[in-house]
PDB file of N, CA and C in Angstrom:
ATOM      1  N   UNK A   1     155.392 110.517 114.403  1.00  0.00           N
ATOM      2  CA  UNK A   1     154.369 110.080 113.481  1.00  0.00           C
ATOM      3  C   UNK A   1     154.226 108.570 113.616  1.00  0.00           C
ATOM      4  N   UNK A   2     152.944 108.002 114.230  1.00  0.00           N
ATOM      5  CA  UNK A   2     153.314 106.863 114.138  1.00  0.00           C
ATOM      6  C   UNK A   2     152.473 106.343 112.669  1.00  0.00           C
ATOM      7  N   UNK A   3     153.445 104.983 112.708  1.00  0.00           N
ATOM      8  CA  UNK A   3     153.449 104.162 111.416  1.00  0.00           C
ATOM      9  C   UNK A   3     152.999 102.437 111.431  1.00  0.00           C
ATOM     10  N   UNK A   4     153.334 102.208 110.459  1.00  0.00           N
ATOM     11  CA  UNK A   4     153.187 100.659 110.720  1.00  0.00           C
ATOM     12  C   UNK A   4     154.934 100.061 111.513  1.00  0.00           C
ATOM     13  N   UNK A   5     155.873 100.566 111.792  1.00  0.00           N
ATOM     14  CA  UNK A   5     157.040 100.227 112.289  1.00  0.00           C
ATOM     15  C   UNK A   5     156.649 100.041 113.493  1.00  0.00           C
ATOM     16  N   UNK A   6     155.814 100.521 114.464  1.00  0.00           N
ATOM     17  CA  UNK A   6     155.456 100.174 115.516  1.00  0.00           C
ATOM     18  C   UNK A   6     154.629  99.010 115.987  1.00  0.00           C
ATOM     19  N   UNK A   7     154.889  97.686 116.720  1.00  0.00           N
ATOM     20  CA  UNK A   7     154.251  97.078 117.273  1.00  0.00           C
ATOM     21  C   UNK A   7     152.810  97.140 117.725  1.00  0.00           C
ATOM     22  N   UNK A   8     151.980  96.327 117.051  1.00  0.00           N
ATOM     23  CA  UNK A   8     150.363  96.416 117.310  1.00  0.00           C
ATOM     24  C   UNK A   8     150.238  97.104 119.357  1.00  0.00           C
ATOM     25  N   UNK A   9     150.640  96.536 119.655  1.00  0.00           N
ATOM     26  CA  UNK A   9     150.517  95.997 120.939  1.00  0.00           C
ATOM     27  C   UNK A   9     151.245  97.091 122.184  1.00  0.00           C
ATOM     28  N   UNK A  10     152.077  97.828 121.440  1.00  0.00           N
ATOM     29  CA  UNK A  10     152.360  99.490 121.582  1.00  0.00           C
ATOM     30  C   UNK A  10     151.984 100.672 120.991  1.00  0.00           C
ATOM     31  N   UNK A  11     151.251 100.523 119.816  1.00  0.00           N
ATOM     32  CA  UNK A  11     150.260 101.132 119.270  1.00  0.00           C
ATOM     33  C   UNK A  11     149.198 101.442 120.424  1.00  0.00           C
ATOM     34  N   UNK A  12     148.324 100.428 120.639  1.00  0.00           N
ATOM     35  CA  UNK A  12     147.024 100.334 121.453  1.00  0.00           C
ATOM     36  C   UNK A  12     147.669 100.939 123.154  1.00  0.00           C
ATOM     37  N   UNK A  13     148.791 100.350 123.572  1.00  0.00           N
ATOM     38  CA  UNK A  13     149.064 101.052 124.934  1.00  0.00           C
ATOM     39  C   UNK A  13     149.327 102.206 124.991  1.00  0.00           C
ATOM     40  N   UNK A  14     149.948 102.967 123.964  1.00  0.00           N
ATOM     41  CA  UNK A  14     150.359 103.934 123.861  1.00  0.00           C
ATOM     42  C   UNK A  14     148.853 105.025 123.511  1.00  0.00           C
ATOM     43  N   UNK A  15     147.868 104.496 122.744  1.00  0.00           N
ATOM     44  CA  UNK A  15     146.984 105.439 122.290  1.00  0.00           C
ATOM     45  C   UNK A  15     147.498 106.883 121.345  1.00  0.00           C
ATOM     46  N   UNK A  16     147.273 106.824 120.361  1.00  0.00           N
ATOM     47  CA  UNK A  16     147.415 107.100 119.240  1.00  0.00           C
ATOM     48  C   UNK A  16     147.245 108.463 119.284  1.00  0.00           C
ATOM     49  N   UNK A  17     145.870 109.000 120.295  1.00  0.00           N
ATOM     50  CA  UNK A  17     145.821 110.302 119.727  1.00  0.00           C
ATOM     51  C   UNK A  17     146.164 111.005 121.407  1.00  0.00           C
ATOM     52  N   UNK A  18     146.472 110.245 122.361  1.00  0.00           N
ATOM     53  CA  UNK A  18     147.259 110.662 123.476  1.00  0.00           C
ATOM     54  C   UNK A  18     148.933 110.994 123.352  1.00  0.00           C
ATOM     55  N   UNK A  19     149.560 109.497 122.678  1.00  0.00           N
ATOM     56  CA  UNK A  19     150.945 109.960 121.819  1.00  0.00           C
ATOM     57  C   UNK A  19     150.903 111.174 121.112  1.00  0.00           C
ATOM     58  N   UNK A  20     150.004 111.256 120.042  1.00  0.00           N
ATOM     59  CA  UNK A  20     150.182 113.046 119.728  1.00  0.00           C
ATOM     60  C   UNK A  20     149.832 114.091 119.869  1.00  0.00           C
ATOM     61  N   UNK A  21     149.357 114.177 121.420  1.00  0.00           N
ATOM     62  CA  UNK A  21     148.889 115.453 121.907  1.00  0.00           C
ATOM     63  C   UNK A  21     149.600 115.583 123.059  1.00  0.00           C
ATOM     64  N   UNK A  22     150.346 114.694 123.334  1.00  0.00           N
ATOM     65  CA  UNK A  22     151.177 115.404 124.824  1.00  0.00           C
ATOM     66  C   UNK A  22     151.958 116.602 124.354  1.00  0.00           C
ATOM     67  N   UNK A  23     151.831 117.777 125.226  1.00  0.00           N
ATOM     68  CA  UNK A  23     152.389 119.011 124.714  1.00  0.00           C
ATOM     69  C   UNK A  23     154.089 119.344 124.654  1.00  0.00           C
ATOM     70  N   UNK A  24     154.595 117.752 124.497  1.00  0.00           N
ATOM     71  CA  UNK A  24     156.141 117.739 124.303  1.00  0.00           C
ATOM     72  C   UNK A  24     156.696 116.921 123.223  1.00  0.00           C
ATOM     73  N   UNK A  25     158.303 116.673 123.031  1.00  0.00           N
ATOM     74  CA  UNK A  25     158.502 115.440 121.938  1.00  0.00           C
ATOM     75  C   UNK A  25     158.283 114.509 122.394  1.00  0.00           C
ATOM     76  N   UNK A  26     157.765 113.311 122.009  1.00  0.00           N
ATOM     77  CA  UNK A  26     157.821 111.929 122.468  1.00  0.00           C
ATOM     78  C   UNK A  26     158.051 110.947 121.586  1.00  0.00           C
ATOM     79  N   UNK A  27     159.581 109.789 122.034  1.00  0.00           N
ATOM     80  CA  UNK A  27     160.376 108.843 121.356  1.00  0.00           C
ATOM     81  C   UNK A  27     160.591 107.816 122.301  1.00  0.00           C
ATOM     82  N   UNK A  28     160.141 106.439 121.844  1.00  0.00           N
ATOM     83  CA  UNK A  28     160.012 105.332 122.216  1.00  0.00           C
ATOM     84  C   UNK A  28     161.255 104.710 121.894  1.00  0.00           C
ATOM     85  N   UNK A  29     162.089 103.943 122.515  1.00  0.00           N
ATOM     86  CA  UNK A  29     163.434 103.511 121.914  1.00  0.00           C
ATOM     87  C   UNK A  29     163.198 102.007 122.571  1.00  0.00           C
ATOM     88  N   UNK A  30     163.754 100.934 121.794  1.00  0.00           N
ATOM     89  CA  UNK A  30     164.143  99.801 122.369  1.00  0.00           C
ATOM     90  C   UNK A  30     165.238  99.325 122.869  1.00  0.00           C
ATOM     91  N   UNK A  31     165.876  98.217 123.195  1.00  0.00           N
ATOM     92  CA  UNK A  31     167.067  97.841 124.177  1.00  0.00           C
ATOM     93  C   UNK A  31     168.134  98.146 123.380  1.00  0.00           C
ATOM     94  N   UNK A  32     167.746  97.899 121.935  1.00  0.00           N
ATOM     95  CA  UNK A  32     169.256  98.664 121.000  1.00  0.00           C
ATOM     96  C   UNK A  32     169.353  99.628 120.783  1.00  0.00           C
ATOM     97  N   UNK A  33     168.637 100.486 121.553  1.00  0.00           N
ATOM     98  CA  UNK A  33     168.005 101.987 121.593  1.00  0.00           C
ATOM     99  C   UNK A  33     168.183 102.900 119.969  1.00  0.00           C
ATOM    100  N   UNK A  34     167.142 101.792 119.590  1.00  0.00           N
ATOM    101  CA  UNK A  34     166.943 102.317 117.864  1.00  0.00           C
ATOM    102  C   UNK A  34     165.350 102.896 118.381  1.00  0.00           C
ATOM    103  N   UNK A  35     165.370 103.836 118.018  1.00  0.00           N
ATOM    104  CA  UNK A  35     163.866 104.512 117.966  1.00  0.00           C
ATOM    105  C   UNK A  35     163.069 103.894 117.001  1.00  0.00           C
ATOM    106  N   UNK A  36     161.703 103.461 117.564  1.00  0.00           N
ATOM    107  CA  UNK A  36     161.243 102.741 117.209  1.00  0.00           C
ATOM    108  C   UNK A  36     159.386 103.478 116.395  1.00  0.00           C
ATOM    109  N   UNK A  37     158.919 104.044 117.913  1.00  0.00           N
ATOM    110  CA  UNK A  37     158.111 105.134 117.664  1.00  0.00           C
ATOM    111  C   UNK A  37     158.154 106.902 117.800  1.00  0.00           C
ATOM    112  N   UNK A  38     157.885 107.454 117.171  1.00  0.00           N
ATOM    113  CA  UNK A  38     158.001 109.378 117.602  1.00  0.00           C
ATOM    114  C   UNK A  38     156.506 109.630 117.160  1.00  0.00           C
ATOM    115  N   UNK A  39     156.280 110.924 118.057  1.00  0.00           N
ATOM    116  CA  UNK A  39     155.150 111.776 117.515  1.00  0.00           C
ATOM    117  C   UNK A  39     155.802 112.621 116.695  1.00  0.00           C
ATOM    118  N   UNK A  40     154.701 113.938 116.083  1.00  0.00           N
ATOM    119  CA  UNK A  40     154.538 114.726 115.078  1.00  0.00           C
ATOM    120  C   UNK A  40     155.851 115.507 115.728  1.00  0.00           C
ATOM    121  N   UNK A  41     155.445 115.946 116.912  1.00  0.00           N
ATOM    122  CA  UNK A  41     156.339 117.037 117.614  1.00  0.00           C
ATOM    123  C   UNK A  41     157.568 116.598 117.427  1.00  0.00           C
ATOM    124  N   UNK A  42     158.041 115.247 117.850  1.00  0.00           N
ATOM    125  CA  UNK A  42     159.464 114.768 117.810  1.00  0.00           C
ATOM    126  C   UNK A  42     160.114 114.883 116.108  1.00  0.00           C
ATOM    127  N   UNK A  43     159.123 114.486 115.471  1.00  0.00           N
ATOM    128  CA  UNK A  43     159.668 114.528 114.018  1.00  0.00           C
ATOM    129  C   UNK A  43     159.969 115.939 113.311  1.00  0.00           C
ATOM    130  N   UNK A  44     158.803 116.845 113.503  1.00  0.00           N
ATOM    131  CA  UNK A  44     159.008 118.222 113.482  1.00  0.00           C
ATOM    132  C   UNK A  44     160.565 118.857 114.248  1.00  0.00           C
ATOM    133  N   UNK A  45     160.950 118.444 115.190  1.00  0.00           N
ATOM    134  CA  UNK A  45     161.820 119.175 115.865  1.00  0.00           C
ATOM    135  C   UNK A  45     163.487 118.543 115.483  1.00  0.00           C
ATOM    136  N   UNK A  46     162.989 117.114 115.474  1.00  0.00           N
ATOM    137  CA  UNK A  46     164.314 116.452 115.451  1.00  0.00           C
ATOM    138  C   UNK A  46     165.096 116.024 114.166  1.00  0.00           C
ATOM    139  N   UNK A  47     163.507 116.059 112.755  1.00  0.00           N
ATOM    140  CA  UNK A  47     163.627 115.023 111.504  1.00  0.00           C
ATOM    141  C   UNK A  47     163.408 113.544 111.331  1.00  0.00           C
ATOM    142  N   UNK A  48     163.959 113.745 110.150  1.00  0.00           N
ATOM    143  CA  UNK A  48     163.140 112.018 110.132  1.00  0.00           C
ATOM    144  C   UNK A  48     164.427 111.125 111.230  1.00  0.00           C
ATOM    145  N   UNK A  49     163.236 110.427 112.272  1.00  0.00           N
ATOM    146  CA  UNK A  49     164.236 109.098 113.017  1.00  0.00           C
ATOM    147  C   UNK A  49     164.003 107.681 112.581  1.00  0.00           C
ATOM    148  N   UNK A  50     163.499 107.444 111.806  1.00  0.00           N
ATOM    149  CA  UNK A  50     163.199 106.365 111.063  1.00  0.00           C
ATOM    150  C   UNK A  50     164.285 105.540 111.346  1.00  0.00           C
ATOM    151  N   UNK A  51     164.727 104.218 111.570  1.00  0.00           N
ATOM    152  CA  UNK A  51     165.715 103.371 111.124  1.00  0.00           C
ATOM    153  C   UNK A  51     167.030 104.106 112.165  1.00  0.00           C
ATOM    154  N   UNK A  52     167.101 104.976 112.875  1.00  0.00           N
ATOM    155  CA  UNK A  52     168.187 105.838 113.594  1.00  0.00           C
ATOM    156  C   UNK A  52     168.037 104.771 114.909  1.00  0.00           C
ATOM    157  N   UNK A  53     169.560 105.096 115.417  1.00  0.00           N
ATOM    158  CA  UNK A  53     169.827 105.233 116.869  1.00  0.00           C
ATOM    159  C   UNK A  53     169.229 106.269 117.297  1.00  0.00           C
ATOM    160  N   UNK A  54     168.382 106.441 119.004  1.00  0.00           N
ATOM    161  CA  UNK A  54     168.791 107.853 119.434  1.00  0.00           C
ATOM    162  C   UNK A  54     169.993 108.569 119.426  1.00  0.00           C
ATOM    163  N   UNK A  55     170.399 108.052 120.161  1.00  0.00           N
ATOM    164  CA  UNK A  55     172.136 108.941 120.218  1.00  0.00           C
ATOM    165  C   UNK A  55     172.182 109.643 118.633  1.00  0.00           C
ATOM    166  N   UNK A  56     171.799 108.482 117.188  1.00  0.00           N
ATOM    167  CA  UNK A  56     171.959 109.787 116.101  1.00  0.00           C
ATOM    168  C   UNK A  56     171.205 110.722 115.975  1.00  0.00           C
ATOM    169  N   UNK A  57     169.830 110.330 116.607  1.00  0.00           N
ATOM    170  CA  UNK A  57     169.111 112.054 116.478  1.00  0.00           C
ATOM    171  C   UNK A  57     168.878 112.841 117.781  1.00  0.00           C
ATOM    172  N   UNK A  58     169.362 112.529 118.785  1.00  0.00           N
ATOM    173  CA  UNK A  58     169.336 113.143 119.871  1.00  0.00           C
ATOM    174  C   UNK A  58     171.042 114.027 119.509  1.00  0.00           C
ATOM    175  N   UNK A  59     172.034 113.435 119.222  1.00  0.00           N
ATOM    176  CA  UNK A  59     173.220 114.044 119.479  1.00  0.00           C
ATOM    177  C   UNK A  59     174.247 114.325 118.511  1.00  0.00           C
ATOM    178  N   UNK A  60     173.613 113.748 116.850  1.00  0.00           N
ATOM    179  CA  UNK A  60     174.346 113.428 115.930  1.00  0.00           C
ATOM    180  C   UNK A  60     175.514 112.938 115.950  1.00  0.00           C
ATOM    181  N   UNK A  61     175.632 111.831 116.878  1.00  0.00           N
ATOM    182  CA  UNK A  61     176.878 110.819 117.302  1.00  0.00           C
ATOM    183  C   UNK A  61     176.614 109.100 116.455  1.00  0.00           C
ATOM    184  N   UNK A  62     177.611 108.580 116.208  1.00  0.00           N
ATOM    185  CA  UNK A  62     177.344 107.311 115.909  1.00  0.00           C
ATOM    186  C   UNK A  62     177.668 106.279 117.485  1.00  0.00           C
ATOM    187  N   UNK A  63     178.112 106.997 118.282  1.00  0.00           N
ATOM    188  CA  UNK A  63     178.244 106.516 119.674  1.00  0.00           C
ATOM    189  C   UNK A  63     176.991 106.655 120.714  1.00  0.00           C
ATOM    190  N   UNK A  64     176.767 105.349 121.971  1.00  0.00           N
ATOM    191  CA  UNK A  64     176.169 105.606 122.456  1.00  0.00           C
ATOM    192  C   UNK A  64     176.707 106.714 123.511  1.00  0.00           C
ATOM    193  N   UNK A  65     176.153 107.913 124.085  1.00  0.00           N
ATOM    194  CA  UNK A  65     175.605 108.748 125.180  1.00  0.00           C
ATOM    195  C   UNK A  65     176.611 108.229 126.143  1.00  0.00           C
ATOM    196  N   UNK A  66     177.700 108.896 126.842  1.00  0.00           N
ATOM    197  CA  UNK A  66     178.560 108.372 127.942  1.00  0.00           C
ATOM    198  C   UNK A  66     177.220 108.571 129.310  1.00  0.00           C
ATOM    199  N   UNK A  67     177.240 107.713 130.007  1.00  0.00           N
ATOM    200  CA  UNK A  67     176.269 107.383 131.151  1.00  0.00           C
ATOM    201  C   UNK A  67     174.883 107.771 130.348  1.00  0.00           C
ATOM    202  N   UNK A  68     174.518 107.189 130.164  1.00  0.00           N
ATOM    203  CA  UNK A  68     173.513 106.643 128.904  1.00  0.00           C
ATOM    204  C   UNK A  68     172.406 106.419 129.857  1.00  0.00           C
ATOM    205  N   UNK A  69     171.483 107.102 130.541  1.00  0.00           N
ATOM    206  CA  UNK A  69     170.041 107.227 131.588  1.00  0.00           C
ATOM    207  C   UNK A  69     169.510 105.864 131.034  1.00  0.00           C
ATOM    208  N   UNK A  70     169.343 105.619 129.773  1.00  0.00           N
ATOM    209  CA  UNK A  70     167.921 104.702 128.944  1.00  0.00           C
ATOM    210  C   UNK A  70     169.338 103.083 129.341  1.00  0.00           C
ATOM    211  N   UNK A  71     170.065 103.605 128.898  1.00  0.00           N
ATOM    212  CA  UNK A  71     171.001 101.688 129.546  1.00  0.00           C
ATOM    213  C   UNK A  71     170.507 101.227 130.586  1.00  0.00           C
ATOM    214  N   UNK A  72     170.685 102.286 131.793  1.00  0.00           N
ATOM    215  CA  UNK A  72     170.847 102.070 132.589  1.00  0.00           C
ATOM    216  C   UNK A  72     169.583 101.692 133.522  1.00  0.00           C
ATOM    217  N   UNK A  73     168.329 102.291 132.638  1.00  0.00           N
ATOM    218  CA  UNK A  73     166.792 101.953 133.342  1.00  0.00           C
ATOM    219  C   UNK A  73     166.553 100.449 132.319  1.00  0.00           C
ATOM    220  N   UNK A  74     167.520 100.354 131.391  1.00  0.00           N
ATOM    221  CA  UNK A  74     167.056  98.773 130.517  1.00  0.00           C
ATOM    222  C   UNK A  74     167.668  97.749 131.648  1.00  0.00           C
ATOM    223  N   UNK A  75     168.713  98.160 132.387  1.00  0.00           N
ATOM    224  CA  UNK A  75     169.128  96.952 133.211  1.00  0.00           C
ATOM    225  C   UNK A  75     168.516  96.638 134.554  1.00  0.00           C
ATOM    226  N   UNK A  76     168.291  97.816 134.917  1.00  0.00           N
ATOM    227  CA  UNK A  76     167.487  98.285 136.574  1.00  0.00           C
ATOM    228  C   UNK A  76     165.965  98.214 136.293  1.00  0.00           C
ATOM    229  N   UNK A  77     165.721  99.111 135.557  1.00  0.00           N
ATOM    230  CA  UNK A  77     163.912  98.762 135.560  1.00  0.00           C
ATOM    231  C   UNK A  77     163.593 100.255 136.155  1.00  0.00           C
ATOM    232  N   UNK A  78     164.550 100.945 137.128  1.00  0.00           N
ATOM    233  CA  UNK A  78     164.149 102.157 137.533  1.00  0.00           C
ATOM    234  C   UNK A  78     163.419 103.597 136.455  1.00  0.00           C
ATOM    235  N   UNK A  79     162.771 104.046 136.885  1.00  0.00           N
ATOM    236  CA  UNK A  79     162.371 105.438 136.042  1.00  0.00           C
ATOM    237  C   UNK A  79     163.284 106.356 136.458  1.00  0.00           C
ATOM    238  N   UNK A  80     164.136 106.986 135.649  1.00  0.00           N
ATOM    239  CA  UNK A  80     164.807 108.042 135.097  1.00  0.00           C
ATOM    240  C   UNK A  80     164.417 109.608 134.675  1.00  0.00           C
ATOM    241  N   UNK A  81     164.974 110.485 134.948  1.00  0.00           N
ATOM    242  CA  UNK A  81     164.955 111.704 134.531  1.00  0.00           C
ATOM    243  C   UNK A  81     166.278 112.250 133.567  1.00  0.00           C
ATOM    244  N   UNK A  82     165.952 112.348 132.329  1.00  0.00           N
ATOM    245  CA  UNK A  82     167.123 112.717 131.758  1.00  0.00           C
ATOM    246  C   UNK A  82     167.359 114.349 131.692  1.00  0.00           C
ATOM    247  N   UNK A  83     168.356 114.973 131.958  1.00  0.00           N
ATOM    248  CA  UNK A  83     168.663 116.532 131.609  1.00  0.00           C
ATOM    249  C   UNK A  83     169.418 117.000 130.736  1.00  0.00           C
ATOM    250  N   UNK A  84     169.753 116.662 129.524  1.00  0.00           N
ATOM    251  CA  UNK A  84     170.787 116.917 128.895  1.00  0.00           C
ATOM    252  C   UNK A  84     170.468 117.948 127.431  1.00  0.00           C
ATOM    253  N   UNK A  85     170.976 118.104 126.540  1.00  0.00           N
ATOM    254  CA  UNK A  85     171.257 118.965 125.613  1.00  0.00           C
ATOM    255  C   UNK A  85     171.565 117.978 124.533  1.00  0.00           C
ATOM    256  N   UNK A  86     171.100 118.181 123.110  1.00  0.00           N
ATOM    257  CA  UNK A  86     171.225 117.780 122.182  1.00  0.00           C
ATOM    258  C   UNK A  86     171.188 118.576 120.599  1.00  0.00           C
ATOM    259  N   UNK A  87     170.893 117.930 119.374  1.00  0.00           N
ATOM    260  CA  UNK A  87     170.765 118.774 118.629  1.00  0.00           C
ATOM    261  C   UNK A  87     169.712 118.989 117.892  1.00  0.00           C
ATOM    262  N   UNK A  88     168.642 119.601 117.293  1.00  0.00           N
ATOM    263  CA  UNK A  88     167.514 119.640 116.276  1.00  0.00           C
ATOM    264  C   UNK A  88     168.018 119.500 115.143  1.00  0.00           C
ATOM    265  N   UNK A  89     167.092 119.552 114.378  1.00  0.00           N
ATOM    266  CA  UNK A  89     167.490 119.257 113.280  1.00  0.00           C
ATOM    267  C   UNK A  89     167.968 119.828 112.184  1.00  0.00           C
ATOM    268  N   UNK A  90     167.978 121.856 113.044  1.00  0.00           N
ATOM    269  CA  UNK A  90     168.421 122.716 112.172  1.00  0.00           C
ATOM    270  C   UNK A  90     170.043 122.612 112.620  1.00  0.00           C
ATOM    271  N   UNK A  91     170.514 121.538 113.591  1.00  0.00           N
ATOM    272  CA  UNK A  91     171.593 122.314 113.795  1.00  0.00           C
ATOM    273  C   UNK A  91     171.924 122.758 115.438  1.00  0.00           C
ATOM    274  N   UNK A  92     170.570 122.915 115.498  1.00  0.00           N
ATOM    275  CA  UNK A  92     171.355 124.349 117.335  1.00  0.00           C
ATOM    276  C   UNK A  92     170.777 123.394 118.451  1.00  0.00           C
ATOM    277  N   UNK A  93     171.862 123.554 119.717  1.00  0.00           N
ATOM    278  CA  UNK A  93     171.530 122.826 120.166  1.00  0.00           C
ATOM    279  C   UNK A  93     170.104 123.026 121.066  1.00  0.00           C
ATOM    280  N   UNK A  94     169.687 122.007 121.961  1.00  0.00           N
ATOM    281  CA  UNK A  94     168.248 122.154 122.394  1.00  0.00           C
ATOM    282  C   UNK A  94     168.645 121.218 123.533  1.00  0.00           C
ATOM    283  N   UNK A  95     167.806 122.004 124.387  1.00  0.00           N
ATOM    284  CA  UNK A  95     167.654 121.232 125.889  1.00  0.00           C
ATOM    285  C   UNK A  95     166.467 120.311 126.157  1.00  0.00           C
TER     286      UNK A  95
END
C-alpha cells in the first residue's frame, strides 16, 4: 500500500498503479533493509510492514538473513535472484 512513507521521487519511478498491479508481492527495502514501500499484495500476504526490517516480515527473525542476496547487491550493484522460503502472516511458511 503505498503511503506518504515513501519518497516523492520513488513514488513517481515506481508508478503507482504499475506497483499495484504486478501480479506478485512487491517490497522496496533500503540499505538498512527496513522496508520502506509494499503493494496491496505484499500487505495482504505478509501484514502490516510498516516501520519493520525485512528479515521481520519475510522470516519473523530480529536477525539479518545468513547470506543476505539484498547486502550483497547493496555492495556490488549486481541484480540478484532470491529463492528462499519465509513466513505469511498466518504463520505457514511460503516460497
Amino acid at each position: 500500500m503505498m503511503n506518504d512513507m515513501i519518497p516523492p521521487e520513488l513514488e513517481t519511478l515506481l508508478g503507482r498503479g504499475l506497483f499495484e498491479h504486478v501480479p506478485f508481492n512487491v517490497a522496496v527495502i533500503d540499505r538498512d533493509f527496513n522496508i520502506v514501500a509494499a503493494n496491496e499484495s505484499f500487505e495482504e500476504y505478509f501484514g502490516d510492514w510498516r516501520r519493520k526490517k525485512c528479515h521481520e516480515v519475510y522470516k519473523g527473525s530480529l536477525q539479518r538473513c545468513a547470506g543476505c542476496q539484498a547486502q550483497a547487491t547493496f555492495e556490488d550493484g549486481r541484480a540478484r535472484v532470491s529463492d528462499e522460503t519465509g513466513v505469511d502472516r498466518h504463520g505457514r511458511t511460503c516460497h
